[in-house]
Protein backbone atom coordinates (compact mmCIF):
# COMPACT_ATOMS: atom_id res chain seq x y z
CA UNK A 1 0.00 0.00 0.00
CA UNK A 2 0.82 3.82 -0.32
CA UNK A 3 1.30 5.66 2.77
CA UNK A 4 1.52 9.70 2.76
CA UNK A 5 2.68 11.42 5.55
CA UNK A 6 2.51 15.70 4.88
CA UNK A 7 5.18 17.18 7.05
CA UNK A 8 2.72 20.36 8.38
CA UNK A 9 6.01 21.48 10.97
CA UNK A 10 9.01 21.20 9.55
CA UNK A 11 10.69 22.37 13.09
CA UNK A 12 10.11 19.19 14.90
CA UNK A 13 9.98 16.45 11.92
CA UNK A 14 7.95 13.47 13.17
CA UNK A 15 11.39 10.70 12.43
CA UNK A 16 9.64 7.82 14.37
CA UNK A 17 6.26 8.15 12.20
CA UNK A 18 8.22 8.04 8.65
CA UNK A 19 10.47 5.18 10.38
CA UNK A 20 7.23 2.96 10.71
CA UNK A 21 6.05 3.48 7.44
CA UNK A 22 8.87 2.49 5.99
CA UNK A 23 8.56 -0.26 7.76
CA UNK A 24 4.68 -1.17 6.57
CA UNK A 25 6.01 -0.10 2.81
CA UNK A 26 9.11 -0.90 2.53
CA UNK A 27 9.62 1.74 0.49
CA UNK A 28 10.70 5.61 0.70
CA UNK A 29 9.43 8.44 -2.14
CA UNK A 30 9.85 11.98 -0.78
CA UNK A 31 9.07 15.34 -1.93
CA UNK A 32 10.46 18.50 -1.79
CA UNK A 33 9.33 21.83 -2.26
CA UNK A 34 12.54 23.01 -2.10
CA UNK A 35 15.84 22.82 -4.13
CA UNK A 36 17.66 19.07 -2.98
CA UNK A 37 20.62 20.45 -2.14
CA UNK A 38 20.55 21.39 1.95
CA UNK A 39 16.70 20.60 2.15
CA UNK A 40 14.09 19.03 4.38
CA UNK A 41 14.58 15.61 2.56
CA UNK A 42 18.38 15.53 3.30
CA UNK A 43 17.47 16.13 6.12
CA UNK A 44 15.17 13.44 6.68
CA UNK A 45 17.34 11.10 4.91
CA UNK A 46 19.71 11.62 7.40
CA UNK A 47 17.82 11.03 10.31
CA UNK A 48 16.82 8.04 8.83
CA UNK A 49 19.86 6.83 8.04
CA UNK A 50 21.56 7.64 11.24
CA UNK A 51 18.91 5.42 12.90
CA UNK A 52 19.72 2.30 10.05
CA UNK A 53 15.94 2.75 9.08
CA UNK A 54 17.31 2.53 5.39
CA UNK A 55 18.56 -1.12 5.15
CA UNK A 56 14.51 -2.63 4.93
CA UNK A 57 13.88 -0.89 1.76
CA UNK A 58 13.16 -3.10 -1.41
CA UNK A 59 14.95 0.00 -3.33
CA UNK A 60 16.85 2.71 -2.92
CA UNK A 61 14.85 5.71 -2.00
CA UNK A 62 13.44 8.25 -4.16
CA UNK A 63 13.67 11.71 -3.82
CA UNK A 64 11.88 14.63 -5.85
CA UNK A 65 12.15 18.14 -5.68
CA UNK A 66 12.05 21.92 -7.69
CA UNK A 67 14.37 22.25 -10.41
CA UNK A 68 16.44 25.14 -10.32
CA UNK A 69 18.31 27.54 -7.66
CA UNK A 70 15.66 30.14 -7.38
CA UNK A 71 11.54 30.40 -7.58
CA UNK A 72 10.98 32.46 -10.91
CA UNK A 73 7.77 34.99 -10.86
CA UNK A 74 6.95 34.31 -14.58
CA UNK A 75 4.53 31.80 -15.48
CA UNK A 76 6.72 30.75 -18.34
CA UNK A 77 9.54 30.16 -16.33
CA UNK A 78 7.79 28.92 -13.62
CA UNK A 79 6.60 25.94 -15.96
CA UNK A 80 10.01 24.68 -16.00
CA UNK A 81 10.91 25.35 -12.08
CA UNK A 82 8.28 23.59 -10.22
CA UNK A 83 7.76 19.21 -9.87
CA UNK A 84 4.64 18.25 -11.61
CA UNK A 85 2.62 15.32 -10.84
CA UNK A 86 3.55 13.36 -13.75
CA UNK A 87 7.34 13.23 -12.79
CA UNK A 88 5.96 11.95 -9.18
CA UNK A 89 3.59 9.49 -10.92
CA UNK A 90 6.72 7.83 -12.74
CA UNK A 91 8.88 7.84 -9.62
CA UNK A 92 5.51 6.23 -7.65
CA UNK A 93 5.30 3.93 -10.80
CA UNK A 94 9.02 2.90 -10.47
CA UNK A 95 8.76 2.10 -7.09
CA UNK A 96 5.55 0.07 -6.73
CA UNK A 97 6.63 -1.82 -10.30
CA UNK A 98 3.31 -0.92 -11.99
CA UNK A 99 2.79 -2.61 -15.34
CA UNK A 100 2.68 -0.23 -18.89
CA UNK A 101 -1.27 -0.16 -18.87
CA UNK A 102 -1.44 0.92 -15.24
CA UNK A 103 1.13 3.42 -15.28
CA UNK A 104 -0.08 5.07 -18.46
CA UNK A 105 -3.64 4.88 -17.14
CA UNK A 106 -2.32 7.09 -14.04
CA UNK A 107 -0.21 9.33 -16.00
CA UNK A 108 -2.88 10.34 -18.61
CA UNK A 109 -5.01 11.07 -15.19
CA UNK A 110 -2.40 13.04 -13.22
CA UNK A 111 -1.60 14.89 -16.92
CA UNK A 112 -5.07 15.33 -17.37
CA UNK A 113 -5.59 17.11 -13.96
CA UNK A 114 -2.20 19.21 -14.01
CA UNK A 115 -3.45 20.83 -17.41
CA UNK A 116 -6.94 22.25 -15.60
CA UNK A 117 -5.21 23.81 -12.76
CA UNK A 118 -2.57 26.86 -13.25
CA UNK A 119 1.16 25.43 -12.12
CA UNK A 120 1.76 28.41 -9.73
CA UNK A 121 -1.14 28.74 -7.38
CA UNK A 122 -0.99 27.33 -3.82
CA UNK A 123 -4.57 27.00 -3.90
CA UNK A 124 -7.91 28.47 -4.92
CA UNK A 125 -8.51 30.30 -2.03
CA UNK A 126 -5.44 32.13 -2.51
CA UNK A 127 -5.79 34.99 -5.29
CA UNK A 128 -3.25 37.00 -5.03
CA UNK A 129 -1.00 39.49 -5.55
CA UNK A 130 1.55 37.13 -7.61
């Protein structure tokens, strides 16, 4: 199964709850809103690794984040700056070992959905300024 854990305080990171769903999974896929370099997921992997939580994963672990060094204001540079959905699909794909039907089925979804909703909003509620 697919566990997702959404890291709400990044001040006091909750080590002992990712640890045990590694454990359930055996797998480790994380996401960063940030560039990789000096980020919450090195952190993380750290942690993890300090405590030997690593050695029960079935693969190596996964990580995703922005591309680029800063956060660009323009939409059409902003297209290229942010992770989309369908380059978490894949890695989520890769991991679990989906077969070609299943992971094109979930791709066309997540593609489908990512071209209805603009790339740099947080969320509908939010409208502004930009």
């Amino acid at each position: 199964g697919i566990e997702v854990i959404n890291l709400f305080q990044l001040s006091d990171i909750n080590i002992e709850l990712i640890n045990s769903s590694i454990n359930e999974t055996n797998l480790l896929l994380l996401l960063d809103l940030d560039d990789r370099s000096f980020s919450v997921s090195s952190e993380i992997l750290g942690a993890l690794a300090i405590k030997n939580s690593l050695s029960c994963l079935k693969k190596p672990p996964r990580r995703l984040s922005n591309h680029g060094i800063y956060s660009p204001s323009s939409p059409r540079l902003s297209a290229d700056y942010y992770l989309k959905g369908t380059e978490i699909a894949n890695a989520a794909c890769d991991l679990l070992d989906l077969d070609c039907s299943a992971r094109e089925e979930l791709l066309h979804k997540v593609a489908t959905v990512e071209k209805s909703v603009p790339l740099d909003v947080p969320n509908h509620s939010f409208s502004g300024p930009f």
